[in-house]
C-alpha atoms as a PDB file:
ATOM      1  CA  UNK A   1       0.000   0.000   0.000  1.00  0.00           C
ATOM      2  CA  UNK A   2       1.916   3.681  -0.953  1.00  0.00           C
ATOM      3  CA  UNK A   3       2.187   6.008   1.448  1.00  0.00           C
ATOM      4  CA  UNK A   4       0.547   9.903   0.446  1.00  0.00           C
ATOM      5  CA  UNK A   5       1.042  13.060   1.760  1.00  0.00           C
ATOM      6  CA  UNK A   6      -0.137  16.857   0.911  1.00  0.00           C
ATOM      7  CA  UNK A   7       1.278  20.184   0.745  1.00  0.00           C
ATOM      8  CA  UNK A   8      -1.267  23.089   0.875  1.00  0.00           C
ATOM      9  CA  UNK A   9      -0.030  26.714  -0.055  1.00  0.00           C
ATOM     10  CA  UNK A  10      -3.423  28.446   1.684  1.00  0.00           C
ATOM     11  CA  UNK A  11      -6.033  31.436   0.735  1.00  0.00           C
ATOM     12  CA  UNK A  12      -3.924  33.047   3.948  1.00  0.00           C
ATOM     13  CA  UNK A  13      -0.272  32.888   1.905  1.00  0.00           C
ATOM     14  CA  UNK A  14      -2.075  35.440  -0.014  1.00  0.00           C
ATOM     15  CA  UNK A  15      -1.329  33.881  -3.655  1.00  0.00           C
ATOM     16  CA  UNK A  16      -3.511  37.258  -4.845  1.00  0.00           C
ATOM     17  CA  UNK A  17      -3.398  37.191  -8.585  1.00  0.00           C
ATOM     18  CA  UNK A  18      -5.728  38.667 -11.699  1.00  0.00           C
ATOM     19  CA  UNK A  19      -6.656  37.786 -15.124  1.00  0.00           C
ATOM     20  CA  UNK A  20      -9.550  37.476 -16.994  1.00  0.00           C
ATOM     21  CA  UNK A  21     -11.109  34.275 -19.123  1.00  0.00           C
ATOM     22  CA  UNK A  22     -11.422  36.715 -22.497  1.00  0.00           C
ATOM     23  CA  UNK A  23     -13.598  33.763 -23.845  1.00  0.00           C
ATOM     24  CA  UNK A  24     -16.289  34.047 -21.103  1.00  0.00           C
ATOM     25  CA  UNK A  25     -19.579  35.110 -21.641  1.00  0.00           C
ATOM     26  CA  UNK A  26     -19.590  36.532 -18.341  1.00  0.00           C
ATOM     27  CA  UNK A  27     -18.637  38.988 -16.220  1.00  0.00           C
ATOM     28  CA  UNK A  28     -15.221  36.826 -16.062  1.00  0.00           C
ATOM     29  CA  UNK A  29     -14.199  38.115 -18.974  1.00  0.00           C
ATOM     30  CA  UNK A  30     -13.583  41.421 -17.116  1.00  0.00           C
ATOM     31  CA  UNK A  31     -10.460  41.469 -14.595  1.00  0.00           C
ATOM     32  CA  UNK A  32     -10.671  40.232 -11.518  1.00  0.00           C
ATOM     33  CA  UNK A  33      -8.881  38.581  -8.902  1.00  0.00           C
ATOM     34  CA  UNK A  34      -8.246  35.736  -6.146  1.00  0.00           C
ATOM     35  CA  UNK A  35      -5.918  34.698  -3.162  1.00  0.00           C
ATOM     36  CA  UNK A  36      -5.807  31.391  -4.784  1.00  0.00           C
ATOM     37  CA  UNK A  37      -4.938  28.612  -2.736  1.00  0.00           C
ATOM     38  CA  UNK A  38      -3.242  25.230  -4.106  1.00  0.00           C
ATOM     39  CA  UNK A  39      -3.220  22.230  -2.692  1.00  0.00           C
ATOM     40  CA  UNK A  40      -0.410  19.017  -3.831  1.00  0.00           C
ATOM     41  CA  UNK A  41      -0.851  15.119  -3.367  1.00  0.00           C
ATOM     42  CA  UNK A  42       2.458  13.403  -3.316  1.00  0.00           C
ATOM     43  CA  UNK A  43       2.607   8.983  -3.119  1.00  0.00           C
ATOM     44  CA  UNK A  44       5.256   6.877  -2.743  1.00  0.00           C
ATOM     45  CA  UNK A  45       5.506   2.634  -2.275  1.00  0.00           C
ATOM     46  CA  UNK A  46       8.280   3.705   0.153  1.00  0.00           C
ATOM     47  CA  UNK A  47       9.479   6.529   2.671  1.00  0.00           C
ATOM     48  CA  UNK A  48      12.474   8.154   3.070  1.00  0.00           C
ATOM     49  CA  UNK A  49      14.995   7.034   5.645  1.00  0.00           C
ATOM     50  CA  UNK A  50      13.536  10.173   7.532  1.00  0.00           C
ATOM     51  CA  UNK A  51      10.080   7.960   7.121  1.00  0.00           C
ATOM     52  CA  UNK A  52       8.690  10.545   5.048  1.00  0.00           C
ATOM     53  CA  UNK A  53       7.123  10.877   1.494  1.00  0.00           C
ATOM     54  CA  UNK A  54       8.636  14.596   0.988  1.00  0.00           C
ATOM     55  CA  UNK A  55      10.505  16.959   3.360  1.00  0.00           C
ATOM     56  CA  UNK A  56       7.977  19.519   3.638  1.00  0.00           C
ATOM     57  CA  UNK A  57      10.919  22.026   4.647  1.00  0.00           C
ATOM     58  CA  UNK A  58      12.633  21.422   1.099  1.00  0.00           C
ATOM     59  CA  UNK A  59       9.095  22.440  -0.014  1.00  0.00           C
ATOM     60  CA  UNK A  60      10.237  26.892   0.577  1.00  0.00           C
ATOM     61  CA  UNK A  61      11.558  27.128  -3.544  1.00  0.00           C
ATOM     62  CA  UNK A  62       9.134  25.106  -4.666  1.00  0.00           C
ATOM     63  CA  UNK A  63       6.961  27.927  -2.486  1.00  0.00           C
ATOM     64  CA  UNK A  64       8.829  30.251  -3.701  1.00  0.00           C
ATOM     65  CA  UNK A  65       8.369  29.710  -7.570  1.00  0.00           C
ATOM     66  CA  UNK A  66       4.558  30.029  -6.940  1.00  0.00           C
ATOM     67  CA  UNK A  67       5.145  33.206  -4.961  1.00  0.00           C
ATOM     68  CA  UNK A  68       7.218  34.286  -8.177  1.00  0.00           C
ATOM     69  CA  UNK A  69       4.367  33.077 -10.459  1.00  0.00           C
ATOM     70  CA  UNK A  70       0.953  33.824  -8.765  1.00  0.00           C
ATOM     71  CA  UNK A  71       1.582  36.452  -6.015  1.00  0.00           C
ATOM     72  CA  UNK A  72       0.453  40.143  -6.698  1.00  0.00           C
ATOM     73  CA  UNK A  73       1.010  39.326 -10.549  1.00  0.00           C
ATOM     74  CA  UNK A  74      -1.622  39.522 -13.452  1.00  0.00           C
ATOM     75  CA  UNK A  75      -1.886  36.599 -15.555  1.00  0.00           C
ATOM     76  CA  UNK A  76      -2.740  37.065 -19.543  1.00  0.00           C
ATOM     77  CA  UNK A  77      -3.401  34.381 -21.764  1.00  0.00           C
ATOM     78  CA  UNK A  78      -0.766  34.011 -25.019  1.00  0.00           C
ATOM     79  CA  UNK A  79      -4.216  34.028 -26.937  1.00  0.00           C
ATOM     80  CA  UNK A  80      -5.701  37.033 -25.416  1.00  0.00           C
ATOM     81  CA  UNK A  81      -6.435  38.933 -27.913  1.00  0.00           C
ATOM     82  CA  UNK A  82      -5.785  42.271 -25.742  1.00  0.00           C
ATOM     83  CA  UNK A  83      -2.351  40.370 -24.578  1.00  0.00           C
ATOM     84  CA  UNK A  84      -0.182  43.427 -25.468  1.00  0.00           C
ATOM     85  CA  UNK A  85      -2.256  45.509 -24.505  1.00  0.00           C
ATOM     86  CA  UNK A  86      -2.222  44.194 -20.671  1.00  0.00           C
ATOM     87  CA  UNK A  87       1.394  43.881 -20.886  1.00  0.00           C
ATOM     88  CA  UNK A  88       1.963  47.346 -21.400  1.00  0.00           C
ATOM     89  CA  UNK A  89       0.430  47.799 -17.539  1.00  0.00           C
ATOM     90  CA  UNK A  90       4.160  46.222 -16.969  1.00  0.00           C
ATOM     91  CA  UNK A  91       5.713  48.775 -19.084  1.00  0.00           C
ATOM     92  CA  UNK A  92       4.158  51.520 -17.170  1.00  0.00           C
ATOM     93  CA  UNK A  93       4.735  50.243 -13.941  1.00  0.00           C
ATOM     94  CA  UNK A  94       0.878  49.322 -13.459  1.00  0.00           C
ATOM     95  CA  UNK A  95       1.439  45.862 -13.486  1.00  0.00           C
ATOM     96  CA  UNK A  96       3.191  42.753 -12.687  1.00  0.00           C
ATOM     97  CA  UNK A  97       2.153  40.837 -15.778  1.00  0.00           C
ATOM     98  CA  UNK A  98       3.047  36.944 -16.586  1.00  0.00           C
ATOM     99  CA  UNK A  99       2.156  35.787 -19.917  1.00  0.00           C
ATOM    100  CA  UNK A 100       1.083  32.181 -19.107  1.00  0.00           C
ATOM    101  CA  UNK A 101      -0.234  29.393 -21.869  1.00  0.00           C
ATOM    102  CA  UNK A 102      -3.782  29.806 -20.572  1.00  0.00           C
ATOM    103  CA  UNK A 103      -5.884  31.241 -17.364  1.00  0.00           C
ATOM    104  CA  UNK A 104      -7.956  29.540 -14.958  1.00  0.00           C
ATOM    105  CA  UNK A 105      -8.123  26.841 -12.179  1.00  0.00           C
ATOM    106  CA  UNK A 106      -7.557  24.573 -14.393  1.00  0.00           C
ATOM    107  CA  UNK A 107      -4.870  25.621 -16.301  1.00  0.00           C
ATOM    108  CA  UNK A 108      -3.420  26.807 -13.085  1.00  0.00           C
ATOM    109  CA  UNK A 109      -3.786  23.459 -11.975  1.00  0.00           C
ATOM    110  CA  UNK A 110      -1.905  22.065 -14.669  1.00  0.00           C
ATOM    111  CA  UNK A 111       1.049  24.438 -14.678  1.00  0.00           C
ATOM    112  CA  UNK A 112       1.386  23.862 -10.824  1.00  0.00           C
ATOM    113  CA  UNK A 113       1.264  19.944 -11.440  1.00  0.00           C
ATOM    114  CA  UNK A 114       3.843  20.736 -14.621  1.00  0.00           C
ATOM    115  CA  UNK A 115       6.087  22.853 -12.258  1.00  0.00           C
ATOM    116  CA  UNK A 116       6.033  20.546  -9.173  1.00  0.00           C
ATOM    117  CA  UNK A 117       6.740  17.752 -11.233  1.00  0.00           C
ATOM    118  CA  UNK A 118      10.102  19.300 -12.759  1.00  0.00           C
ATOM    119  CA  UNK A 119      10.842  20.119  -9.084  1.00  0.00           C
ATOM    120  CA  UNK A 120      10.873  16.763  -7.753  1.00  0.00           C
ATOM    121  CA  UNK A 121      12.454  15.618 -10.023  1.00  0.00           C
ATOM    122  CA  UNK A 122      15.321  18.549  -9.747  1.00  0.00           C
ATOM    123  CA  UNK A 123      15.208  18.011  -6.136  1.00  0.00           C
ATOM    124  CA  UNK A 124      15.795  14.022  -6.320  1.00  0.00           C
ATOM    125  CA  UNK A 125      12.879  13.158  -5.546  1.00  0.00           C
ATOM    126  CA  UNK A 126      12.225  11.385  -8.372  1.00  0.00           C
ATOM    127  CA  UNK A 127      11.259   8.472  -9.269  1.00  0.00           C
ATOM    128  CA  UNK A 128      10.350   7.675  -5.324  1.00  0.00           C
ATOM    129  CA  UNK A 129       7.655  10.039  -5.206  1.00  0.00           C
ATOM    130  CA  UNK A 130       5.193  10.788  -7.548  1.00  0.00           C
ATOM    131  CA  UNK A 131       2.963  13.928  -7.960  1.00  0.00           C
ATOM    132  CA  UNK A 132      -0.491  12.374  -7.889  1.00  0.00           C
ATOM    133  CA  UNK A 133      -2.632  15.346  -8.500  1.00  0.00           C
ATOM    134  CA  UNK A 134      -2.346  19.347  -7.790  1.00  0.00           C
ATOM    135  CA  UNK A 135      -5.322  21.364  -7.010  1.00  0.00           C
ATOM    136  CA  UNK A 136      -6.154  25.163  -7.172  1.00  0.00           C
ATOM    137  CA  UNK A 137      -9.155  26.808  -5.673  1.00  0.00           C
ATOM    138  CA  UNK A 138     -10.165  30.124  -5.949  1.00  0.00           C
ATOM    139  CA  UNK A 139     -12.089  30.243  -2.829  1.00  0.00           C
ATOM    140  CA  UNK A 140     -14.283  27.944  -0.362  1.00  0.00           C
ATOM    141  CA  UNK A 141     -16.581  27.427  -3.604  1.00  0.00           C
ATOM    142  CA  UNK A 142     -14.484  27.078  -6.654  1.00  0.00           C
ATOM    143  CA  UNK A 143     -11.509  24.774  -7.616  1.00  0.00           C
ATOM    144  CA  UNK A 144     -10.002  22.353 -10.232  1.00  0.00           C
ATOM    145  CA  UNK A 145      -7.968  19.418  -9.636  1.00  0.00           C
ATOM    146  CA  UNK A 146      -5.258  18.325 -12.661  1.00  0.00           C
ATOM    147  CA  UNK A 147      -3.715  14.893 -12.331  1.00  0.00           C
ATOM    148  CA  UNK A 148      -1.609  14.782 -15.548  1.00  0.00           C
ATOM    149  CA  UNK A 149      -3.046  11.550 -16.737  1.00  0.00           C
END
């Protein structure tokens, strides 16, 4: 039976980001924003010789990179068709902006499972432990779960 453990990066590590789904036909085509949380499901057959599935403490870059990615930043969409536009907020010193392949929880949810997965395996951690699924929720309410299969 493999062992599992989780990570969660919390609403309160105040991941605050903003981008818009230009494709909505809703008001979430307009700009808005989120503390978004995300939440990681590691597995391994065995543990460490600590007895663990991950260090949690090697965990701070792998933190880090979402602080770099997600925190105070505005997301666009390569296909947005108002792309440059938005990125010229950055130019002016509006705006943090990231050009990302796509917006949303579940894109998000795939780049974080994409990002964790080249950082276990950068950290050694592969192929012990496996990334089993990485989640990002916009609130309580709202969240998508990517599991790269």
């Amino acid at each position: 039976m493999p062992y599992q453990s989780t990570k969660q990066f919390g609403h309160d590590l105040g991941l605050s980001c903003c981008f818009r789904q230009w494709r909505a036909e809703s008001h979430c085509n307009q700009l808005h924003g989120y503390a978004i949380a995300i939440r990681l499901v590691f597995e391994a057959e065995e543990l460490d010789v600590r007895k663990w599935v991950v260090d949690f403490g090697s965990l701070k870059s792998l933190k880090q990179m979402f602080v770099d990615t997600f925190d105070h930043k505005l997301l666009v969409a390569e296909d947005d068709p108002d792309k440059d536009d938005i990125c010229a907020l950055a130019g002016m010193g509006i705006a943090d902006v990231i050009v990302v392949p796509a917006v949303g929880c579940e894109k998000f949810a795939e780049y974080v499972f994409g990002a964790t997965e080249v950082w276990l395996q950068s950290n050694g951690y592969t192929p012990r432990v496996k990334l089993i699924s990485a989640e990002v929720s916009e609130h309580g309410a709202n969240s998508a779960i990517y599991t790269g299969e």
